[in-house]
C-alpha atoms as a PDB file:
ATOM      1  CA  UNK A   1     -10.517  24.173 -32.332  1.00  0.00           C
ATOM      2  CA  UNK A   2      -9.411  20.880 -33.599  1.00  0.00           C
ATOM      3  CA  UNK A   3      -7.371  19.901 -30.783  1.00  0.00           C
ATOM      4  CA  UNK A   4     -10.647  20.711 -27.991  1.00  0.00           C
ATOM      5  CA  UNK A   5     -12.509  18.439 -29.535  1.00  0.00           C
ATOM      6  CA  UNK A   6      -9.582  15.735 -30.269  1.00  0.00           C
ATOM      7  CA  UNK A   7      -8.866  16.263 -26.419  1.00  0.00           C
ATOM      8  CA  UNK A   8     -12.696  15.799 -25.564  1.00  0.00           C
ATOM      9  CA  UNK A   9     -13.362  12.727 -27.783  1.00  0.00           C
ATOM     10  CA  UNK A  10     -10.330  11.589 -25.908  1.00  0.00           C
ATOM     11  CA  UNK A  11     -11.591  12.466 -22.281  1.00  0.00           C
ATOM     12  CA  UNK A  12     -14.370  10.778 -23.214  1.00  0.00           C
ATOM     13  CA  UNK A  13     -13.470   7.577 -24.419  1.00  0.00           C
ATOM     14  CA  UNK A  14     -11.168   6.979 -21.348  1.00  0.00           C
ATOM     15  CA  UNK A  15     -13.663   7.949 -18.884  1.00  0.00           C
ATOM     16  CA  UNK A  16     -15.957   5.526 -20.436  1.00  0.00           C
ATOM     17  CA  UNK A  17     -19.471   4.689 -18.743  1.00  0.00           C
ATOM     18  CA  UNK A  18     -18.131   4.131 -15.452  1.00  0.00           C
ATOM     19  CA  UNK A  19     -19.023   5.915 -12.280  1.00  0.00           C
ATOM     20  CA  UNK A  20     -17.617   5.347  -8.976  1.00  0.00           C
ATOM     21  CA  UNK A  21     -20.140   5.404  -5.835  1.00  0.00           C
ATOM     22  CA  UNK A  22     -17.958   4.455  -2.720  1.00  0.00           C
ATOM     23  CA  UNK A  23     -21.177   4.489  -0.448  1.00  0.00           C
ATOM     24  CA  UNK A  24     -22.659   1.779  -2.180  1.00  0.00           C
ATOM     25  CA  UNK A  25     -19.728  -1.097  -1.651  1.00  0.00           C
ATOM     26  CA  UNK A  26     -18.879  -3.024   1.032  1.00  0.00           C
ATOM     27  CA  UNK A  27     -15.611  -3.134   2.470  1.00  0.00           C
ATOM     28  CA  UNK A  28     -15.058  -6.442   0.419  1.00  0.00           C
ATOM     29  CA  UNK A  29     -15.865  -4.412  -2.764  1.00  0.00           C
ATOM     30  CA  UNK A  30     -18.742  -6.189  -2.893  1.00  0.00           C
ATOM     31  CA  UNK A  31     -22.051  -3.903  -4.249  1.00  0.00           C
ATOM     32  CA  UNK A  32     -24.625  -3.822  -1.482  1.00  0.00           C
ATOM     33  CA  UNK A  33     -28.268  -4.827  -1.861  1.00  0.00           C
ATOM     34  CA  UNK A  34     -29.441  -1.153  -2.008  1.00  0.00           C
ATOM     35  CA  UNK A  35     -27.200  -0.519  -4.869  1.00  0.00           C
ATOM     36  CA  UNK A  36     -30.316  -0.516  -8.120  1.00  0.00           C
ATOM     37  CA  UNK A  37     -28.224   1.802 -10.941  1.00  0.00           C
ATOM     38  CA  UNK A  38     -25.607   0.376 -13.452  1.00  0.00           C
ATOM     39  CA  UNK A  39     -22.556   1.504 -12.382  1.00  0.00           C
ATOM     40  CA  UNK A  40     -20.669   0.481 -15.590  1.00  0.00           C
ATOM     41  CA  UNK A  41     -21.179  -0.562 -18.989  1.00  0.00           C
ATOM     42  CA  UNK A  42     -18.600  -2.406 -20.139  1.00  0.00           C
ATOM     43  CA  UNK A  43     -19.074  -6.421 -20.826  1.00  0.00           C
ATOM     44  CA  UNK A  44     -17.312  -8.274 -17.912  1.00  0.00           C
ATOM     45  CA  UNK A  45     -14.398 -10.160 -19.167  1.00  0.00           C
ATOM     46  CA  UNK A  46     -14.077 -13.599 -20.211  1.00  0.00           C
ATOM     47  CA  UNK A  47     -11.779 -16.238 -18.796  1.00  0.00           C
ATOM     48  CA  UNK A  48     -11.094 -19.816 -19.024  1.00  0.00           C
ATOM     49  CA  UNK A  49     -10.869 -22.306 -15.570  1.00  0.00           C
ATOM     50  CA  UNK A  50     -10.222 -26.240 -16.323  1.00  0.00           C
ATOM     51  CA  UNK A  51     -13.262 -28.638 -15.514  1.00  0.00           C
ATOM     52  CA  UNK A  52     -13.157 -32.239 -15.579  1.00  0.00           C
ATOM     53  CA  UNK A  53     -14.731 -33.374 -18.398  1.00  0.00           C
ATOM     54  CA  UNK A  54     -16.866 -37.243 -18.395  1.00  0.00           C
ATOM     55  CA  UNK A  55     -13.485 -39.037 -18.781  1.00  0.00           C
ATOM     56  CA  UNK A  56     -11.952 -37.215 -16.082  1.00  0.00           C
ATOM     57  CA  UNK A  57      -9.353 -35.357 -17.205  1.00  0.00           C
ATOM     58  CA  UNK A  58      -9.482 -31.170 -17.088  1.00  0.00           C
ATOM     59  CA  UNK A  59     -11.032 -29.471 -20.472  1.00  0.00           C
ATOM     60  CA  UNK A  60     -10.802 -25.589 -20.869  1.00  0.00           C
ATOM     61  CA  UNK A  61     -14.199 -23.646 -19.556  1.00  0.00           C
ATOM     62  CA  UNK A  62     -14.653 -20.031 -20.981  1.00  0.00           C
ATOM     63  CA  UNK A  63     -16.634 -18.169 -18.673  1.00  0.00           C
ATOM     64  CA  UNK A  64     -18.142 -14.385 -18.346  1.00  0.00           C
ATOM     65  CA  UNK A  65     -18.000 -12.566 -15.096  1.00  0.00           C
ATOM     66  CA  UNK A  66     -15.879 -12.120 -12.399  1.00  0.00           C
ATOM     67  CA  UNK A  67     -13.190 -14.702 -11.718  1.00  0.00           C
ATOM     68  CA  UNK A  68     -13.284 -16.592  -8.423  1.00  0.00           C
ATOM     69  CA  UNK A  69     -16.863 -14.918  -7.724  1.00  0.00           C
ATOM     70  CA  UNK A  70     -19.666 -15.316 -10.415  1.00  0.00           C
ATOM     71  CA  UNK A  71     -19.566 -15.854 -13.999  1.00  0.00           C
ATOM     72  CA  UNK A  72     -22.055 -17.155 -16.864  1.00  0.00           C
ATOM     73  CA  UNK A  73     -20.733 -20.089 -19.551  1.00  0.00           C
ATOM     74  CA  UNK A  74     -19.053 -17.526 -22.192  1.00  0.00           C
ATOM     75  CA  UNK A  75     -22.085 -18.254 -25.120  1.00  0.00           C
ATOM     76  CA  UNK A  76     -24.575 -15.511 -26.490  1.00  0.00           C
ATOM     77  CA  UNK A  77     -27.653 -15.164 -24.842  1.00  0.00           C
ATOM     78  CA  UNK A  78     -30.753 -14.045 -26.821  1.00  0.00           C
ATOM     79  CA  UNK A  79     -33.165 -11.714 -25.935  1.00  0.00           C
ATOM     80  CA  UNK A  80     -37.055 -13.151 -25.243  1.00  0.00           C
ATOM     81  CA  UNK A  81     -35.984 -16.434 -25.160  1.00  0.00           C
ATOM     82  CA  UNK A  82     -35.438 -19.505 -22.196  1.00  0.00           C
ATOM     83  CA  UNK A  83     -31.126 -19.558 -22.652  1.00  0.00           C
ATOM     84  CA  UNK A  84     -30.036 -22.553 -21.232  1.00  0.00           C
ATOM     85  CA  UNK A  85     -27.340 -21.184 -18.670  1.00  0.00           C
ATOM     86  CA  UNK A  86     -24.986 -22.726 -15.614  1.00  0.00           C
ATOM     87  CA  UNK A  87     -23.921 -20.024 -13.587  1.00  0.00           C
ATOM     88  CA  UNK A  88     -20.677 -20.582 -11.175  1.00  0.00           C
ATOM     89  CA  UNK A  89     -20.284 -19.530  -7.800  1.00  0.00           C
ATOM     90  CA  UNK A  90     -16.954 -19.248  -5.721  1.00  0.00           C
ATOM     91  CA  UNK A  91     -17.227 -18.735  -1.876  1.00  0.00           C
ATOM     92  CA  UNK A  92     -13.745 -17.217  -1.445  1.00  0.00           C
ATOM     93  CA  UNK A  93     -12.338 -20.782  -0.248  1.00  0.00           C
ATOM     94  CA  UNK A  94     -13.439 -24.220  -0.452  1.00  0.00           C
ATOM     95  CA  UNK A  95     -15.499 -24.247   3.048  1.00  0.00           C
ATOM     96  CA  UNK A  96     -17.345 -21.360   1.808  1.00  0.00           C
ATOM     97  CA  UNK A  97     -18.192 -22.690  -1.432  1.00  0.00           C
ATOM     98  CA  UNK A  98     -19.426 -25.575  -0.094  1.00  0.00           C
ATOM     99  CA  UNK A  99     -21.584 -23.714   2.034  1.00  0.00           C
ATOM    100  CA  UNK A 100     -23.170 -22.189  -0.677  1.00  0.00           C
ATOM    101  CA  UNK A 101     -24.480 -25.483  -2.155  1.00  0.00           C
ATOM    102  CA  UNK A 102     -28.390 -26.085  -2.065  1.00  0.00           C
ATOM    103  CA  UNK A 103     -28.782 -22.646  -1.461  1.00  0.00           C
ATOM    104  CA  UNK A 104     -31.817 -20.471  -3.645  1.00  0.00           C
ATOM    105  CA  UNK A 105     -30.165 -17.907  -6.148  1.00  0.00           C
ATOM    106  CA  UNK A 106     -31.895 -15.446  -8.359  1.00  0.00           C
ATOM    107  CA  UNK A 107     -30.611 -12.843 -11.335  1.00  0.00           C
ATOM    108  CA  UNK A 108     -31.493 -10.044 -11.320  1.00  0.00           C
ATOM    109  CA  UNK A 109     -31.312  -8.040 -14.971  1.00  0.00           C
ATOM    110  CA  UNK A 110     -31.430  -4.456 -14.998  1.00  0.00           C
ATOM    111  CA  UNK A 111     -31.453  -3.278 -18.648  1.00  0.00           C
ATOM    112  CA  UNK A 112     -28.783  -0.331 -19.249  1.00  0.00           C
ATOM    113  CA  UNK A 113     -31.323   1.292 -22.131  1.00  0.00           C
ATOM    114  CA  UNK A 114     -34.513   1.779 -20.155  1.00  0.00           C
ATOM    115  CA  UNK A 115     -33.235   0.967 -16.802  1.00  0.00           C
ATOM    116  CA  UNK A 116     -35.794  -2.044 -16.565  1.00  0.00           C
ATOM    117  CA  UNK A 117     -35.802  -4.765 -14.248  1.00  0.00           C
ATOM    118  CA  UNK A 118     -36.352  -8.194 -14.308  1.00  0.00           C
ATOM    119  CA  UNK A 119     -36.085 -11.759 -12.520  1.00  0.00           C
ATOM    120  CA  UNK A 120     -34.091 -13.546 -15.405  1.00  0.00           C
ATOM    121  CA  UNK A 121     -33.083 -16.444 -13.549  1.00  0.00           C
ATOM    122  CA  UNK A 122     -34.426 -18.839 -10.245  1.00  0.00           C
ATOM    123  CA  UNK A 123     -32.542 -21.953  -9.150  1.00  0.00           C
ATOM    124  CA  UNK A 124     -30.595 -23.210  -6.391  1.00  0.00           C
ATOM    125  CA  UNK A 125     -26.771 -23.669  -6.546  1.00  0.00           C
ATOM    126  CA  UNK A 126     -25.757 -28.023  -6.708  1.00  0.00           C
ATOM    127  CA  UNK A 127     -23.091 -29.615  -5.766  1.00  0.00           C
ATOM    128  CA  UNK A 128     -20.724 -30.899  -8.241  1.00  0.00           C
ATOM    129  CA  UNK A 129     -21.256 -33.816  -9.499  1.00  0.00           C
ATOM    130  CA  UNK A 130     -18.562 -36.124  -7.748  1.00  0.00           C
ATOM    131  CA  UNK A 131     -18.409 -39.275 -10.054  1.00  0.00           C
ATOM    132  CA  UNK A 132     -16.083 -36.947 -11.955  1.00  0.00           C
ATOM    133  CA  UNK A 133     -15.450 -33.471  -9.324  1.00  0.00           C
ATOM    134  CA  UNK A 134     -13.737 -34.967  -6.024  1.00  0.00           C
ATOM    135  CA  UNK A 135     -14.133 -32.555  -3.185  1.00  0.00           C
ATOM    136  CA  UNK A 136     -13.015 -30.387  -1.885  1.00  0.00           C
ATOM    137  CA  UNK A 137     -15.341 -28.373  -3.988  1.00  0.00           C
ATOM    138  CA  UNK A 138     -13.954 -25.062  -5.929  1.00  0.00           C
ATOM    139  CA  UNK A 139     -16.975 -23.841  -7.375  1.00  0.00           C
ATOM    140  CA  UNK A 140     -21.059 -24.397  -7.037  1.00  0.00           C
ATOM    141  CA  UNK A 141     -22.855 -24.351  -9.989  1.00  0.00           C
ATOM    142  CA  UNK A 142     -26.424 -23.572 -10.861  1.00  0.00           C
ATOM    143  CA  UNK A 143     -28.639 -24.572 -14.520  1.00  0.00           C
ATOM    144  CA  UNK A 144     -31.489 -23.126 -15.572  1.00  0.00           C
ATOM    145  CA  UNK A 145     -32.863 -20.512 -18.338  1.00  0.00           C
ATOM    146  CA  UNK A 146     -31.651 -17.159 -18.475  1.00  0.00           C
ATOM    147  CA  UNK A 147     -34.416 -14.971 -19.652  1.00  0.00           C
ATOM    148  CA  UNK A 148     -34.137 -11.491 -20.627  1.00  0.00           C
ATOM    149  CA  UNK A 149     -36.467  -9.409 -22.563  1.00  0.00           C
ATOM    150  CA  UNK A 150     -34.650  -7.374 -24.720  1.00  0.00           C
ATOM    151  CA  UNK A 151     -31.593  -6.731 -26.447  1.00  0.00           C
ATOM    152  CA  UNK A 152     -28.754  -4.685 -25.226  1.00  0.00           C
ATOM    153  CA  UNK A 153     -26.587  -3.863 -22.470  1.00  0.00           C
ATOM    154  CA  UNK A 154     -27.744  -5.881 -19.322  1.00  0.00           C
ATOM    155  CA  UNK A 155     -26.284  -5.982 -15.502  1.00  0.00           C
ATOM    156  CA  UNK A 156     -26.945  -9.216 -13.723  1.00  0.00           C
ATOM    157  CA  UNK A 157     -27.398  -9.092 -10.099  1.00  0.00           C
ATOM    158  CA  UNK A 158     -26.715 -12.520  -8.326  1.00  0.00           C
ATOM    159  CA  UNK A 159     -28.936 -12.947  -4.962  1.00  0.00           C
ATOM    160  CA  UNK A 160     -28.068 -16.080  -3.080  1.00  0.00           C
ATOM    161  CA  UNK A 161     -30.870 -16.794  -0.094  1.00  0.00           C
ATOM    162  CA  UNK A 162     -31.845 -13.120  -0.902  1.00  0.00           C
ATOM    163  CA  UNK A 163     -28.052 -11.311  -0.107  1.00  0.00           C
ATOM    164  CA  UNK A 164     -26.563  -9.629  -3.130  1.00  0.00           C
ATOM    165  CA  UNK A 165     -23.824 -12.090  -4.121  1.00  0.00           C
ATOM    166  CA  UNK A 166     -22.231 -10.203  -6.945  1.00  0.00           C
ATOM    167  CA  UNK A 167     -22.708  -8.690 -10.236  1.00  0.00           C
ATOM    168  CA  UNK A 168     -21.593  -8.985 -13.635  1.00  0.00           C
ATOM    169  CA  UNK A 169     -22.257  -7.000 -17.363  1.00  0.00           C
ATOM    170  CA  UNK A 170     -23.592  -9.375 -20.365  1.00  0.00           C
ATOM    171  CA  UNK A 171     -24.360  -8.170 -23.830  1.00  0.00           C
ATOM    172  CA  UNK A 172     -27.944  -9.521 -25.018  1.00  0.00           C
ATOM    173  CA  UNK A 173     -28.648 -10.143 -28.648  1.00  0.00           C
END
């Protein structure tokens, strides 16, 4: 008896909260628009790229998200509240990027507790600022206040011009 449940607490920490729905991806593995449930729960993963910082010379960056796609500056974000946020965009090359500049983005946050949704974040994507980033451009960034209502478990949907750009997992406190 002690080894069935040993093997099902097992089973079911490796399976996790993921779920895989092939239907709803692209073939670039990118979610498609029509895709509204969580499909997994874990955090996204940090990571650190090098930005110049005012002198000029790279500083480490920790980000959240998905490398080379979109990710949120790696800080906590608090639940009811405006948190300051720049949110980084990659195109996939440098033309691409670009293209993405001065485009409108929105977040959207769908809450893995209740399922709730919410428009947490409205900007447009800028181009670097070149006194100190030279192009060609890596990344496009965008500021503004990440607002989500309550704490928890939250999946942010990135819309840029209204196509569903990516999607990363954020813990709220």
């Amino acid at each position: 008896m002690k080894n069935i449940f040993i093997s099902i607490c097992t089973f079911l920490l490796l399976t996790g909260c993921s779920s895989e729905n092939s239907s709803a991806v692209k073939e670039n593995n990118t979610p498609t628009s029509s895709e509204t449930k969580m499909d997994e729960c874990k955090v996204s993963p940090t990571f650190t790229i090098s930005k110049p910082g005012p002198n000029g010379k790279d500083v480490p960056y920790g980000l959240r998200g998905v490398k080379g796609k979109f990710a949120i500056v790696d800080a906590p974000v608090n639940a009811g509240t405006n948190n300051k946020q720049l949110l980084h965009f990659w195109g996939g090359s440098t033309e691409k990027t670009e293209q993405l500049f001065k485009k409108q983005v929105k977040i959207i946050g769908t809450s893995k507790e209740d399922g709730k949704t919410v428009t947490a974040f409205e900007s447009s994507i800028g181009v670097p600022n070149e006194e100190i980033v030279k192009p060609p451009h890596q990344d496009g960034e965008s500021v503004g206040y990440l607002n989500l209502p309550a704490k928890g478990i939250w999946k942010l949907d990135a819309y840029i011009e209204n196509n569903l750009f990516g999607s990363i997992i954020i813990e709220v406190q």
